[in-house]
C-alpha atoms as a PDB file:
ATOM      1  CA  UNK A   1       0.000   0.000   0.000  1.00  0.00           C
ATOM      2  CA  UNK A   2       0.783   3.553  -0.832  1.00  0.00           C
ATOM      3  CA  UNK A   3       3.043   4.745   2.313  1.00  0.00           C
ATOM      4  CA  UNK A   4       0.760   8.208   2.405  1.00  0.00           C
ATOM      5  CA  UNK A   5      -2.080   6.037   2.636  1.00  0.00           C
ATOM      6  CA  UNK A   6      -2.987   6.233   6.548  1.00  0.00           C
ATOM      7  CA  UNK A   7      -4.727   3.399   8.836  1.00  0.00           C
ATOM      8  CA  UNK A   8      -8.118   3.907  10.396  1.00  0.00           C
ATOM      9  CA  UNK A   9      -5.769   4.000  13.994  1.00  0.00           C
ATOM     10  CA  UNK A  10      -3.224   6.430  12.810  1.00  0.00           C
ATOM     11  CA  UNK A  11      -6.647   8.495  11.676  1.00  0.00           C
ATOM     12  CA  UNK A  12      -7.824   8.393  15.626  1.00  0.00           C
ATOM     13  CA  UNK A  13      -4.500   8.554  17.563  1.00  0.00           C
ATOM     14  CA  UNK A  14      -4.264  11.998  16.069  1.00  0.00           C
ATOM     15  CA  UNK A  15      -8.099  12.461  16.968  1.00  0.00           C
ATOM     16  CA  UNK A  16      -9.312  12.408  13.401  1.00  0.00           C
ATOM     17  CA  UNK A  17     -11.423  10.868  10.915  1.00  0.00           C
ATOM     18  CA  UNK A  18     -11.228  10.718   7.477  1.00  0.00           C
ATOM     19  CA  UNK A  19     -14.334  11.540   5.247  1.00  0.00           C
ATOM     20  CA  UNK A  20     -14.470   7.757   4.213  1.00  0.00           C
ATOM     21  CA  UNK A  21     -12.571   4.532   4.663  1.00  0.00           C
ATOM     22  CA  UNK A  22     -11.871   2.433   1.612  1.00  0.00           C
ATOM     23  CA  UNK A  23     -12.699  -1.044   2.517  1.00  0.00           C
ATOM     24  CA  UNK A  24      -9.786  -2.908   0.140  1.00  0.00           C
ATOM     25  CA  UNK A  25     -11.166  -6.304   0.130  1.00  0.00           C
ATOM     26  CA  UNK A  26      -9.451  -9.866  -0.144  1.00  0.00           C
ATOM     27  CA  UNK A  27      -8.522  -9.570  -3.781  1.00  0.00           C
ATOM     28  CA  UNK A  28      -7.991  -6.063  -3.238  1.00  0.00           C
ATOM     29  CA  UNK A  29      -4.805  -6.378  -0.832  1.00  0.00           C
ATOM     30  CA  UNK A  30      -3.847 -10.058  -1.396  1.00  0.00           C
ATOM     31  CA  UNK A  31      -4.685 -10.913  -5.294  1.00  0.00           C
ATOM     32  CA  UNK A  32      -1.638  -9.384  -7.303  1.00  0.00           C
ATOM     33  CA  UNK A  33      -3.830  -8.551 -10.586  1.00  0.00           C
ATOM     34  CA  UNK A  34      -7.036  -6.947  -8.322  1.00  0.00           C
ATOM     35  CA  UNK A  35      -3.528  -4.857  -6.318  1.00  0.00           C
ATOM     36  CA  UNK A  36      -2.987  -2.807  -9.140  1.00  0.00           C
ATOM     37  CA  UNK A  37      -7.178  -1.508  -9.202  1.00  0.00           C
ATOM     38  CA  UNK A  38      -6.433  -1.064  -5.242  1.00  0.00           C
ATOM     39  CA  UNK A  39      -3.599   1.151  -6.442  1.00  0.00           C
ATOM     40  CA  UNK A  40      -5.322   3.006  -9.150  1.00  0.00           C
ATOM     41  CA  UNK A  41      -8.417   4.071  -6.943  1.00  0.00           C
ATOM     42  CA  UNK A  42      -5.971   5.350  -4.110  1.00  0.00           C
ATOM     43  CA  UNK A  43      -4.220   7.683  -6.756  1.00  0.00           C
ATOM     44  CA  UNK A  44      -8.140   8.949  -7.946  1.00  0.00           C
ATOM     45  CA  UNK A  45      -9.031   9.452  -4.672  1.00  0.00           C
ATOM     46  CA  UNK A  46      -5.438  11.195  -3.763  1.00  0.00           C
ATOM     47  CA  UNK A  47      -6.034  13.611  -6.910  1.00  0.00           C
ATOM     48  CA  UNK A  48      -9.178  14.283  -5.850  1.00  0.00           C
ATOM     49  CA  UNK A  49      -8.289  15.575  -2.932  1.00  0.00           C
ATOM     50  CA  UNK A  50     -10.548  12.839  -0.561  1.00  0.00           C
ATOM     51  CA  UNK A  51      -9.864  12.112   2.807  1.00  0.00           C
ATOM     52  CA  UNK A  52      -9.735   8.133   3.660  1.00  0.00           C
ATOM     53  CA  UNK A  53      -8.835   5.801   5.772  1.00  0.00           C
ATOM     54  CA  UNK A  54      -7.861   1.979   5.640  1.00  0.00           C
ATOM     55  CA  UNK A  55      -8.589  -0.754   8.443  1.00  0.00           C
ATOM     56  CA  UNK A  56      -5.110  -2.242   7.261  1.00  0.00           C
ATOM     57  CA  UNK A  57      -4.547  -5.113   9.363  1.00  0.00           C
ATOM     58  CA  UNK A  58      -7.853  -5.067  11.166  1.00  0.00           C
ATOM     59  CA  UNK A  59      -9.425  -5.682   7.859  1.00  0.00           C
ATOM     60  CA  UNK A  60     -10.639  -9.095   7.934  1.00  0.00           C
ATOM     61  CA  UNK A  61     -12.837 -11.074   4.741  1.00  0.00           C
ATOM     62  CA  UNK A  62     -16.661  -9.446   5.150  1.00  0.00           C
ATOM     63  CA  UNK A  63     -17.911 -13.283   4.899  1.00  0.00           C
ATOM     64  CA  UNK A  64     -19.557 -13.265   1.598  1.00  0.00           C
ATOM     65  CA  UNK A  65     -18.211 -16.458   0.624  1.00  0.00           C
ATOM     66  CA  UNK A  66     -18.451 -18.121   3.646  1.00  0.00           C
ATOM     67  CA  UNK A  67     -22.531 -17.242   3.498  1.00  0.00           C
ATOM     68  CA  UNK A  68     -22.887 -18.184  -0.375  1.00  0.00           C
ATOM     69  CA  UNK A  69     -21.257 -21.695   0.335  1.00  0.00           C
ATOM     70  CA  UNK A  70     -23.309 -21.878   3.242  1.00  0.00           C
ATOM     71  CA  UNK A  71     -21.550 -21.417   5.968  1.00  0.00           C
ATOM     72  CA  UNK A  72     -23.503 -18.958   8.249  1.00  0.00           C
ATOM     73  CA  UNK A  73     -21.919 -19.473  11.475  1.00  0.00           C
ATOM     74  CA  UNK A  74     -18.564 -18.663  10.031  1.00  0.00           C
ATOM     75  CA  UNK A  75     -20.244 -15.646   7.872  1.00  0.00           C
ATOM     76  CA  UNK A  76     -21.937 -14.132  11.279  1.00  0.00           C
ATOM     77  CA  UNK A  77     -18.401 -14.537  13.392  1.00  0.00           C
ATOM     78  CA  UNK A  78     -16.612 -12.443  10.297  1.00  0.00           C
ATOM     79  CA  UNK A  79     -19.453  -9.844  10.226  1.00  0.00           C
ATOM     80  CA  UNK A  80     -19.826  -9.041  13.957  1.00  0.00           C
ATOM     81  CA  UNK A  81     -15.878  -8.943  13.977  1.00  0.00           C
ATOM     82  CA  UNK A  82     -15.891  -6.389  11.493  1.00  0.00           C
ATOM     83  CA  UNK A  83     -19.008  -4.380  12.549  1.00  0.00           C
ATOM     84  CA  UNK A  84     -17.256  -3.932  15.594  1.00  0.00           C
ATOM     85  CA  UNK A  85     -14.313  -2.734  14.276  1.00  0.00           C
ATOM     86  CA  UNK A  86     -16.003  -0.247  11.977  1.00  0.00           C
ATOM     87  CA  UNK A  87     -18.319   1.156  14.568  1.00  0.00           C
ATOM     88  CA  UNK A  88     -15.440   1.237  17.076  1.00  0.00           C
ATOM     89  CA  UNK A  89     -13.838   4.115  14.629  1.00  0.00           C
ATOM     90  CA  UNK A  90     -17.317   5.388  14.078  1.00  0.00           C
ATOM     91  CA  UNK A  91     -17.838   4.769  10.377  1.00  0.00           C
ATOM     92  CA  UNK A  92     -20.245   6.374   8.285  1.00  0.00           C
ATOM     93  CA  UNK A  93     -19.193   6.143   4.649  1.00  0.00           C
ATOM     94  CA  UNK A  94     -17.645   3.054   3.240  1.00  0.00           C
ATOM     95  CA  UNK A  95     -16.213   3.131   0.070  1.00  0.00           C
ATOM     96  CA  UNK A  96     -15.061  -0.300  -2.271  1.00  0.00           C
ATOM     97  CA  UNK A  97     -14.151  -1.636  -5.589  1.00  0.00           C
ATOM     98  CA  UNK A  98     -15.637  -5.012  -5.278  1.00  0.00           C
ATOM     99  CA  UNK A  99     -19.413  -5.746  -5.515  1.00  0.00           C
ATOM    100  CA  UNK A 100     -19.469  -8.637  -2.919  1.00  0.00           C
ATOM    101  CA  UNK A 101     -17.825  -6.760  -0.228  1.00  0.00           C
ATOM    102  CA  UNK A 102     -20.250  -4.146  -1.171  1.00  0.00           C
ATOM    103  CA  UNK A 103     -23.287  -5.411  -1.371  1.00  0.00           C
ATOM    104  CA  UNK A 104     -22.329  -7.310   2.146  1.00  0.00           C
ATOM    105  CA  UNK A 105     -21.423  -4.716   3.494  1.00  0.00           C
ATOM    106  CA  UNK A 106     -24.648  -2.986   2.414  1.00  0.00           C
ATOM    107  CA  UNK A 107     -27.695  -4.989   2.301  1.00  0.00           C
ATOM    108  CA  UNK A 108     -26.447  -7.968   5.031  1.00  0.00           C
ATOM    109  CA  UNK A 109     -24.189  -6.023   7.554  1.00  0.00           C
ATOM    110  CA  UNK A 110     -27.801  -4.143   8.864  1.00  0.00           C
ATOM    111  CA  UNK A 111     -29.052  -7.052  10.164  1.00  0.00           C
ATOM    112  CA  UNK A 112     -26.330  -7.552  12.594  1.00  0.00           C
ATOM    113  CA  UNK A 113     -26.324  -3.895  13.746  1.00  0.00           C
ATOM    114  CA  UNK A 114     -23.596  -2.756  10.781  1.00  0.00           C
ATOM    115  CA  UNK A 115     -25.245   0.534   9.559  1.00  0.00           C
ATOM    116  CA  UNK A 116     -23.638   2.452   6.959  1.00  0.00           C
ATOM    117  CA  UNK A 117     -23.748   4.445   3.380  1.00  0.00           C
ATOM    118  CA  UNK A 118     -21.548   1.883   1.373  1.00  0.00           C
ATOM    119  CA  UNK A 119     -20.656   3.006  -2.522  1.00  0.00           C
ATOM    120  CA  UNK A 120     -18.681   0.998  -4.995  1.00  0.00           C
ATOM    121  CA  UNK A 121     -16.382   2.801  -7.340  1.00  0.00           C
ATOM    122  CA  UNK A 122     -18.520   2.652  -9.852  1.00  0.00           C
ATOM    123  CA  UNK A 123     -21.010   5.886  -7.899  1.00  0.00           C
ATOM    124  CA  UNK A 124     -17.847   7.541  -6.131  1.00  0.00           C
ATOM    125  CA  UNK A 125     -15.842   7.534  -9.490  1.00  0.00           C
ATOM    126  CA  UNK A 126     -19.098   9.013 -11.182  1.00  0.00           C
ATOM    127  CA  UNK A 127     -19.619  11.538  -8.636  1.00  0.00           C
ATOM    128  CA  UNK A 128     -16.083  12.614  -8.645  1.00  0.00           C
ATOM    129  CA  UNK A 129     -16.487  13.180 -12.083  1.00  0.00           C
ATOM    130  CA  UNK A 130     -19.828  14.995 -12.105  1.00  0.00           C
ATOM    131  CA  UNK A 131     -18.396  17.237  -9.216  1.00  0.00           C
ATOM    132  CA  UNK A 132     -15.779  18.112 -11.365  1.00  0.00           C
ATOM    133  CA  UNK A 133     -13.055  16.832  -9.046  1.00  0.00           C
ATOM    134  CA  UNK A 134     -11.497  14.401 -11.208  1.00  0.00           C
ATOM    135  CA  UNK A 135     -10.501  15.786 -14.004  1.00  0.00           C
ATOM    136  CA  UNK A 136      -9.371  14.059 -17.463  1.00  0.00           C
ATOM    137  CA  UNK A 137      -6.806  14.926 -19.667  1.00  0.00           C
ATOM    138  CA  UNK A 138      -7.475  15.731 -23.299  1.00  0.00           C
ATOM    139  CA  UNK A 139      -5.844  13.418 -25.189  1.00  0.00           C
ATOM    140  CA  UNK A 140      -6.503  10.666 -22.727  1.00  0.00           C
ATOM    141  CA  UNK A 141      -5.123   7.255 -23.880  1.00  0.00           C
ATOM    142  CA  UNK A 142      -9.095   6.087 -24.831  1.00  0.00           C
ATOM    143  CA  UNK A 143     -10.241   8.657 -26.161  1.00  0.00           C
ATOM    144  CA  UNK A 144     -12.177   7.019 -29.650  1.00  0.00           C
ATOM    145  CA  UNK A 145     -10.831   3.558 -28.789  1.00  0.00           C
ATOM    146  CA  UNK A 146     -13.627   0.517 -28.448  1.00  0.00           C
ATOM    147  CA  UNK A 147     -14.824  -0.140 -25.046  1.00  0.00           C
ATOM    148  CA  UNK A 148     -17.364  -2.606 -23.796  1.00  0.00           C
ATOM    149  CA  UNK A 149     -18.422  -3.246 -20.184  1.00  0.00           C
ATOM    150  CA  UNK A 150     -18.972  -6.300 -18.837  1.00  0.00           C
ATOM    151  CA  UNK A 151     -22.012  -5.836 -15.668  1.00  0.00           C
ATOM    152  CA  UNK A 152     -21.417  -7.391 -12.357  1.00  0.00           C
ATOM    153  CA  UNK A 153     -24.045  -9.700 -11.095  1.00  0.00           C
ATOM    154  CA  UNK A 154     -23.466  -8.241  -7.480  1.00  0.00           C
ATOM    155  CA  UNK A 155     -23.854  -4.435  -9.517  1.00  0.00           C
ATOM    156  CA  UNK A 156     -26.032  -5.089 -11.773  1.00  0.00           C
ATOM    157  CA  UNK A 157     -29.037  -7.338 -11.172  1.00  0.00           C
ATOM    158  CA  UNK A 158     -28.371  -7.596  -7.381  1.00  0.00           C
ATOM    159  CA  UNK A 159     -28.509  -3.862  -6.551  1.00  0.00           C
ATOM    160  CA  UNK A 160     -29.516  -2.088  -9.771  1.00  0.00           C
ATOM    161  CA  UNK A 161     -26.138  -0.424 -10.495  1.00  0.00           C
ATOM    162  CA  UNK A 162     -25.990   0.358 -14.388  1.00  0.00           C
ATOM    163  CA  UNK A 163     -25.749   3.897 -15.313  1.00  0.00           C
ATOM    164  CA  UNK A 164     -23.114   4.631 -12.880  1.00  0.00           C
ATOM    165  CA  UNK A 165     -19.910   2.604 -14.662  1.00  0.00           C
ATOM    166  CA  UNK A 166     -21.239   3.941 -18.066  1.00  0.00           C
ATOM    167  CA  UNK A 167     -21.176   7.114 -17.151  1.00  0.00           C
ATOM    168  CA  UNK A 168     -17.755   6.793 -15.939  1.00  0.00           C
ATOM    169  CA  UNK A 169     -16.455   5.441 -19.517  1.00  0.00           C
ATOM    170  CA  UNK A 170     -18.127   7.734 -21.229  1.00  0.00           C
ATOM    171  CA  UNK A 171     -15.984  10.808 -19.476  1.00  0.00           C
ATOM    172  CA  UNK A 172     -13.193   9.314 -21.772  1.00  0.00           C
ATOM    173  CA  UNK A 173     -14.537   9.878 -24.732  1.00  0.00           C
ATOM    174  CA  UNK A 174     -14.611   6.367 -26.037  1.00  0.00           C
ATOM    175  CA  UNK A 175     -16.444   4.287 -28.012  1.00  0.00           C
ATOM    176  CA  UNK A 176     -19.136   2.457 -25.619  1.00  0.00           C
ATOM    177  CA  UNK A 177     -20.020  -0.768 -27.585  1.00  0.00           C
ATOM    178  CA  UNK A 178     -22.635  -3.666 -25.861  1.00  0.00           C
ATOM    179  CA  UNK A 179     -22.787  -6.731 -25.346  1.00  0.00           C
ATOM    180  CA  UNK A 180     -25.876  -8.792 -26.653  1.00  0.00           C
ATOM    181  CA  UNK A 181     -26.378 -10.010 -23.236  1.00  0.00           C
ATOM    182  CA  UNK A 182     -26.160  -6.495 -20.789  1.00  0.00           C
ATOM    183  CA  UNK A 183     -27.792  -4.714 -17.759  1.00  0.00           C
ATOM    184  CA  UNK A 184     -30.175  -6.808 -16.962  1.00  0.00           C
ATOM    185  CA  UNK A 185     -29.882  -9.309 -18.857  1.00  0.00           C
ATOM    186  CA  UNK A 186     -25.658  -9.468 -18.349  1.00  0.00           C
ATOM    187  CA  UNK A 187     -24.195 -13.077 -18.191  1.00  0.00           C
ATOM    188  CA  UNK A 188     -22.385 -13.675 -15.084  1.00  0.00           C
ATOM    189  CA  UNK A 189     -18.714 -13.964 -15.150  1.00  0.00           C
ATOM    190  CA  UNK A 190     -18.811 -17.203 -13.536  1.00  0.00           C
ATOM    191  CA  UNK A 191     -17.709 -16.712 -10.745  1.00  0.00           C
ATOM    192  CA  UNK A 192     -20.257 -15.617  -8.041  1.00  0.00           C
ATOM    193  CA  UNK A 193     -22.251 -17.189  -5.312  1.00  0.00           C
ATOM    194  CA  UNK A 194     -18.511 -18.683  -4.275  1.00  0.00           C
ATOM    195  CA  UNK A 195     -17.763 -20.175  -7.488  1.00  0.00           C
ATOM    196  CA  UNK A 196     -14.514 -18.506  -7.733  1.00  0.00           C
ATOM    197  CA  UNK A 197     -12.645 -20.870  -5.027  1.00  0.00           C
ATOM    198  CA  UNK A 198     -14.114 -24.561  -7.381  1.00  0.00           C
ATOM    199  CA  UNK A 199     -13.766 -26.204 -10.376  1.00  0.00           C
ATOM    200  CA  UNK A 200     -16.923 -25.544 -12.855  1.00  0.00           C
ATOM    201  CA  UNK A 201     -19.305 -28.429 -12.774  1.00  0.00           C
ATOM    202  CA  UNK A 202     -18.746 -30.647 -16.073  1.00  0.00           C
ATOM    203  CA  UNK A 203     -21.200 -28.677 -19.561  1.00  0.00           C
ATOM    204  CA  UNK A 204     -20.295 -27.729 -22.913  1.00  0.00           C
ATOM    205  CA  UNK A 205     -18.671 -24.724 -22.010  1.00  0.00           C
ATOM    206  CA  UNK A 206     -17.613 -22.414 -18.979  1.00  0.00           C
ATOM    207  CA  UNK A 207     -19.202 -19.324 -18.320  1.00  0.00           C
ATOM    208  CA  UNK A 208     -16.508 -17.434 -18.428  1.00  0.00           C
ATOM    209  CA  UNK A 209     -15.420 -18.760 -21.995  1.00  0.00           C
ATOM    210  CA  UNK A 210     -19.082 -18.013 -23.138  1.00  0.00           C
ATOM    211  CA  UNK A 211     -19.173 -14.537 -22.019  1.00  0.00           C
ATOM    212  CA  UNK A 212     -15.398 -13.597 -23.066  1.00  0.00           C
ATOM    213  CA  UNK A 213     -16.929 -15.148 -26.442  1.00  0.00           C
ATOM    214  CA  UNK A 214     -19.878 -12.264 -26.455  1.00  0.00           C
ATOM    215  CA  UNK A 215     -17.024  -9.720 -25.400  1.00  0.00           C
ATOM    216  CA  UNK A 216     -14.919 -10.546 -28.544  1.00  0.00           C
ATOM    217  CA  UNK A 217     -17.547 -10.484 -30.675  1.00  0.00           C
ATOM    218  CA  UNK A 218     -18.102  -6.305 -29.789  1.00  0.00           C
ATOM    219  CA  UNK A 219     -14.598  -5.968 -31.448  1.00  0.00           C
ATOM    220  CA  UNK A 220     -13.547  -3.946 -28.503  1.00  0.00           C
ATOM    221  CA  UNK A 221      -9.926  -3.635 -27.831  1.00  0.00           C
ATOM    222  CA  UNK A 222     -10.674  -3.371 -23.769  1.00  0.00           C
ATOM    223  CA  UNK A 223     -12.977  -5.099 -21.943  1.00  0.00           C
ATOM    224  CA  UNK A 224     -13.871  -2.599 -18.451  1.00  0.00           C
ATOM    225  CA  UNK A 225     -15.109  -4.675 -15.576  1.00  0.00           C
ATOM    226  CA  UNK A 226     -15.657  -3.282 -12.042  1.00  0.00           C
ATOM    227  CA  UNK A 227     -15.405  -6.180  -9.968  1.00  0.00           C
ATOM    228  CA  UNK A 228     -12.075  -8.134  -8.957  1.00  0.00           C
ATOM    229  CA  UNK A 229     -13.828 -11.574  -9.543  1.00  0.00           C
ATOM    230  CA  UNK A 230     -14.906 -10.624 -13.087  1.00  0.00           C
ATOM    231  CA  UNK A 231     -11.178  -9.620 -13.659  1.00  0.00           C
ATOM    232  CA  UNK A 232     -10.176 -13.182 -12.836  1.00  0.00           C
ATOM    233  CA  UNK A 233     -12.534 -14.619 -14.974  1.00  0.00           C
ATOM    234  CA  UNK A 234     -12.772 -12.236 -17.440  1.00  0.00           C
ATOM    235  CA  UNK A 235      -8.906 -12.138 -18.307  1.00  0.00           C
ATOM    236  CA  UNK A 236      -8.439 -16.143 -18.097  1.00  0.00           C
ATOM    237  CA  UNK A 237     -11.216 -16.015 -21.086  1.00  0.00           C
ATOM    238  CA  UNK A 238      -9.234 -13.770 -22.833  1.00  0.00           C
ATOM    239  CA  UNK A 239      -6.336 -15.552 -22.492  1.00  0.00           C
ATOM    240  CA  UNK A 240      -8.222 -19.289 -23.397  1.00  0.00           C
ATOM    241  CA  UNK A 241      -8.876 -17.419 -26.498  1.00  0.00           C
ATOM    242  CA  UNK A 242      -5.435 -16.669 -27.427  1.00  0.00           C
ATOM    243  CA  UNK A 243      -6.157 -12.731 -27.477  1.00  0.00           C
ATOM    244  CA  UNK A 244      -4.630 -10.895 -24.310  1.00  0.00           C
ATOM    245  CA  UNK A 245      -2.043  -9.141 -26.685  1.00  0.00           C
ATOM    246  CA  UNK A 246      -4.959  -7.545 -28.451  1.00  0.00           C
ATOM    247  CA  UNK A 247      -7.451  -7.515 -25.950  1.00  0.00           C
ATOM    248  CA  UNK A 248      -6.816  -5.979 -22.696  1.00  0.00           C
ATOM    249  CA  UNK A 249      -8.892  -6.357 -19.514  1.00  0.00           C
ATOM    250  CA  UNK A 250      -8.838  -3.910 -17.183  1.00  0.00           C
ATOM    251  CA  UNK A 251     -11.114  -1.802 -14.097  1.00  0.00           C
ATOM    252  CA  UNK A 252     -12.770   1.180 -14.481  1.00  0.00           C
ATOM    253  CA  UNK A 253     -10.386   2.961 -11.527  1.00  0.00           C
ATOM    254  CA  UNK A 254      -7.278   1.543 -13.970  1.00  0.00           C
ATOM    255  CA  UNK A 255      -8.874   3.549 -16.910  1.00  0.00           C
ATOM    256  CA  UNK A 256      -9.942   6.543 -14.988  1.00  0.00           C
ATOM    257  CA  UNK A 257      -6.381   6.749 -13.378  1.00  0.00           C
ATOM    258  CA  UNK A 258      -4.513   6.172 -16.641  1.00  0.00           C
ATOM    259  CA  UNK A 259      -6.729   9.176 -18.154  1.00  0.00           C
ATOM    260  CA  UNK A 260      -5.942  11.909 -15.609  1.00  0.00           C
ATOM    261  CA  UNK A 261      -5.480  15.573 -16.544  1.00  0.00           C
ATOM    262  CA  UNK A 262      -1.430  16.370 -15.698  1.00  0.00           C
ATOM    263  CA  UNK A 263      -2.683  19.086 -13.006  1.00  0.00           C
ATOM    264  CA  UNK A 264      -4.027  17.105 -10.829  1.00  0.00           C
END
């Protein structure tokens, strides 16, 4: 991590708080590929000029794959470990670039006494943008090049997130192409529901093969995903197909940071 990027306890041993504390993730501080969006979103929200915060070590998994494999007890010990954590420093806005951490955080932390405004990327990056404190540069890398964004299920469908990552591309000027299959009707990755840590069940084809398929077929040089588990799965299609020289994978934060005006 960024040394200039200060813990949640450094924060209140001075008697401060940050405006929000970026909630990394597992992939975010352990997965080398999902280290790099981790990196990219800290230098946005440095140029931006945000205050945040990071638990750092005190950051433990928020249980979503313990719950979707069906372990509850394990799910509920990792939840009321990390509500009290975050209510200890007196959290109220929670900011992260992965969709299971944030729609755990957000729709199942409540229920165990965990109440706060969580936002993935996707909204802060937009809002950043609309506010006019992110600012792009010109002749930004993607400016004209072929995009096409690949929805989250934990974004999309499971918390009606759609507008927000397209309006984020769109501030770079490029060309937006669909897939058949999006927003609503998006294929999953393949991953979710703690599919990520098996083997596929025997079919015809993986899901990730069939959706890097409908990606390639767009003719878009970059495929923009906003969640770490899409990366995986996303980028190992890409690669099955024989086409990561041509076709690069990569977050919305990576393209956003990549793009930034020099003044910033």
């Amino acid at each position: 991590m960024n040394p200039s990027v200060r813990t949640m306890a450094d924060w209140a041993a001075r008697g401060e708080s940050p405006e929000v504390l970026f909630w990394v993730g597992c992939a975010g501080s352990f997965d080398d590929r999902a280290r790099r969006v981790t990196k990219a979103f800290v230098k946005i929200l440095q140029a931006a000029g945000v205050t945040f915060g990071v638990l750092g070590t005190e950051e433990t998994c928020t249980g979503d794959p313990a719950r979707r494999a069906g372990n509850e007890f394990l799910f509920q010990m990792q939840a009321m470990n990390n509500i009290q954590v975050l209510n200890g420093y007196k959290v109220k806005t929670i900011l992260t670039t992965c969709p299971h951490c944030f729609n755990t955080l957000k729709n199942e932390y409540p229920e165990l006494g965990g109440h706060y405004e969580v936002m993935h990327h996707a909204e802060y990056l937009q809002q950043l943008i609309d506010n006019g404190k992110v600012r792009l540069a010109d002749g930004n890398p993607y400016k004209g090049r072929k995009i096409t964004f690949h929805d989250s299920c934990y974004l999309g469908r499971a918390n009606g997130i759609y507008e927000a990552p397209r309006k984020v591309l769109s501030a770079l000027d490029a060309d937006l192409v669909e897939m058949k299959r999006c927003r609503t009707t998006g294929l999953c990755c393949g991953a979710g529901g703690a599919q990520m840590f098996k083997e596929p069940e025997k079919g015809s084809k993986d899901i990730n093969i069939a959706r890097t398929e409908e990606a390639l077929a767009t003719s878009a040089s970059t495929v923009a995903v906003a969640c770490p588990f899409c990366m995986t799965m996303m980028s190992d299609g890409v690669k099955n197909k024989e086409k990561e020289h041509a076709v690069h994978v990569q977050d919305i934060a990576e393209l956003i940071a990549e793009a930034l005006a020099e003044n910033h």
